[in-house]
Protein backbone atom coordinates (compact mmCIF):
# COMPACT_ATOMS: atom_id res chain seq x y z
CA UNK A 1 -13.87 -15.74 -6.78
CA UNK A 2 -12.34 -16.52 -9.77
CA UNK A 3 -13.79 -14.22 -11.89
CA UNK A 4 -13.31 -10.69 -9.63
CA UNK A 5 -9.86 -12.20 -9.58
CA UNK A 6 -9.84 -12.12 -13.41
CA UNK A 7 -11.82 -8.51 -12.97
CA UNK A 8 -9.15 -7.15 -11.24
CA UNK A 9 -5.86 -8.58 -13.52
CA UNK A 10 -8.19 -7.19 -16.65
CA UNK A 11 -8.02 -3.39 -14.39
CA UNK A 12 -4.88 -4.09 -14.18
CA UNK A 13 -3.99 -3.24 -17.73
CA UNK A 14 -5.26 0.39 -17.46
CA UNK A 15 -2.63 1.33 -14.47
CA UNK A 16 -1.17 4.87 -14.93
CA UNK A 17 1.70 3.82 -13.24
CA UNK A 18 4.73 5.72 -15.43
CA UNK A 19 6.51 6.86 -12.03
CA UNK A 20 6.62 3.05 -10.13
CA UNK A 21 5.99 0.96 -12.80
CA UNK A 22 3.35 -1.12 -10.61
CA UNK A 23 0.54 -1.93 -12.47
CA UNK A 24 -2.31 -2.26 -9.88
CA UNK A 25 -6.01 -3.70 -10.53
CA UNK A 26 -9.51 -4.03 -8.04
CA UNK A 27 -12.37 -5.91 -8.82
CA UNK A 28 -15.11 -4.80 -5.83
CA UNK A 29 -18.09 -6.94 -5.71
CA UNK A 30 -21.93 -5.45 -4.13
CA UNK A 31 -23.70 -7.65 -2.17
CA UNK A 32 -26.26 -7.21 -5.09
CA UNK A 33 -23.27 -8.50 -7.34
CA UNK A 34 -22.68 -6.00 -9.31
CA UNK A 35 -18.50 -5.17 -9.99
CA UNK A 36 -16.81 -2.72 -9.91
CA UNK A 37 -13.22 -2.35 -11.04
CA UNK A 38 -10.18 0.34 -10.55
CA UNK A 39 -6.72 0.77 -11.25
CA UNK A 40 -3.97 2.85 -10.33
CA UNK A 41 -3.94 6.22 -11.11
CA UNK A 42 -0.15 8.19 -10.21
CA UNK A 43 0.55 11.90 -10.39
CA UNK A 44 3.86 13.46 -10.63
CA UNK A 45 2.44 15.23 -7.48
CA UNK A 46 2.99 11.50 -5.77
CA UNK A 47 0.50 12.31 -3.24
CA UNK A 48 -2.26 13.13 -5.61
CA UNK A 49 -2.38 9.63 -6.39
CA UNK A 50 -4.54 7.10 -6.01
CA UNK A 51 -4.82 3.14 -5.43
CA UNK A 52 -6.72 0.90 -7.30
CA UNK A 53 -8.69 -0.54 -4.40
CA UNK A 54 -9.74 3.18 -3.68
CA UNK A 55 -10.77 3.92 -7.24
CA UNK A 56 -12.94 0.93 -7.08
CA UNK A 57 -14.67 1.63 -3.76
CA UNK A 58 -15.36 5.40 -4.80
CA UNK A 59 -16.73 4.47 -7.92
CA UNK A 60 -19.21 1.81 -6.28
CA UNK A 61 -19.97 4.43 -3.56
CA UNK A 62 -20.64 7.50 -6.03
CA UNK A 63 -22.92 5.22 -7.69
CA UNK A 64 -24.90 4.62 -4.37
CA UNK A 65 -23.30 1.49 -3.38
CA UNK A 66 -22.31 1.16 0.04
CA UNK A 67 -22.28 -2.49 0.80
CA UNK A 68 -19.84 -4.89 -0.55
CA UNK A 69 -19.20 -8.57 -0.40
CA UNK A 70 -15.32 -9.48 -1.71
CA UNK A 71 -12.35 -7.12 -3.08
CA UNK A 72 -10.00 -8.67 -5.56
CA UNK A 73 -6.08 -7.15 -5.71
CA UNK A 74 -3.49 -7.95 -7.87
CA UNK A 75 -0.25 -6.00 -8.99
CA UNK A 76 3.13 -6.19 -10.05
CA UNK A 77 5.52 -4.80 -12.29
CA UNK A 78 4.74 -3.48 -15.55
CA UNK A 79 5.03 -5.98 -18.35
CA UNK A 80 4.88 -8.73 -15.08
CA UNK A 81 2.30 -10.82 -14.56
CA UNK A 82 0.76 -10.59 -10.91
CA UNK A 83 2.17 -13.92 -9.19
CA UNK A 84 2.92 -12.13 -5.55
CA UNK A 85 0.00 -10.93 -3.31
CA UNK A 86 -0.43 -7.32 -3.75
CA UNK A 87 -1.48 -6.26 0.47
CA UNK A 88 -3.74 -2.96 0.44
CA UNK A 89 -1.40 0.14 1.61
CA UNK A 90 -3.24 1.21 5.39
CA UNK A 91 -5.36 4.17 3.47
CA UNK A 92 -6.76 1.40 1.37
CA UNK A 93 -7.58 -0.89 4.42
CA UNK A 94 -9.25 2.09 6.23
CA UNK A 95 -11.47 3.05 3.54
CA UNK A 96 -12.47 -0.83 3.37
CA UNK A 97 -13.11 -0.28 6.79
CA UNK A 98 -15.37 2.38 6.70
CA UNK A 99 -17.78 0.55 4.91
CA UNK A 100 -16.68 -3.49 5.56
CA UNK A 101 -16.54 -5.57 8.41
CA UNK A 102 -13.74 -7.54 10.15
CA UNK A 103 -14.70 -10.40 8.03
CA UNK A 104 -14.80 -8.83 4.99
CA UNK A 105 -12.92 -10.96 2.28
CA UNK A 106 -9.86 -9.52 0.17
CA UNK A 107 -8.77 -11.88 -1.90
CA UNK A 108 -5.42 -11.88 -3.43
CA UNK A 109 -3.22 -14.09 -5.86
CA UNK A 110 -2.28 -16.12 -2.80
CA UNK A 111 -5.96 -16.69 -1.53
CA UNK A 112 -8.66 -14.93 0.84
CA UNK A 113 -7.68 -13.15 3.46
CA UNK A 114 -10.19 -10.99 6.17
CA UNK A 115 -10.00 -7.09 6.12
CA UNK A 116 -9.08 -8.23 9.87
CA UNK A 117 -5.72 -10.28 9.38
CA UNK A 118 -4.35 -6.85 7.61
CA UNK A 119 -6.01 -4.05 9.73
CA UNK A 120 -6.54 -5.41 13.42
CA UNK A 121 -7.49 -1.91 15.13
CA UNK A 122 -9.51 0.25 12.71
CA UNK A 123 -9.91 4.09 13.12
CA UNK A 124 -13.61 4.95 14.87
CA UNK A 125 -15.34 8.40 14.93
């Protein structure tokens, strides 16, 4: 896990994050283990946003990925360097959920943690 860890902090660095200042990076891995990463993009329209872990799941999924094995997250302040684990907002955690299972592994600077332990009761159609 180290290196989608190291994926993720190397993301990291290509944050567009002038508005918070939180420099965010993903590192998805396929179960064919292929990675892909995403970063942070902001907007001064806030809501036009969007989170690294998203950026990294669409860009697997628009290049006809749809199952994955691990997410790596780390952020922090700009100029910082990611020490605190960085917990997927809820749109994050859904969108892991659309295509993950419970067990699904997130792993963050503190250690793995299951899709699960941060979304218990996931939206269903």
């Amino acid at each position: 896990m180290d290196e989608l860890m190291q994926a993720a902090r190397a993301a990291r660095e290509y944050a567009h994050c002038p508005y918070s200042g939180f420099a965010v990076g993903a590192a998805l891995r396929t179960v064919d283990g292929r990675i892909y990463t995403g970063c942070n993009v902001e907007n001064a329209s806030y809501s036009l946003g969007c989170c690294a872990e998203r950026t990294a799941i669409f860009k697997a999924v628009s290049d006809g990925q749809r199952e994955f094995s691990a997410i790596a997250i780390c952020g922090a302040p700009v100029g910082e360097s990611p020490e605190a684990p960085c917990i997927p907002c809820g749109a994050c955690l859904q969108v892991m959920a659309e295509f993950c299972g419970d067990d699904f592994p997130i792993i963050l600077t503190d250690g793995a943690h299951r899709l699960s332990e941060f979304l218990p009761k996931r939206f269903i159609l």
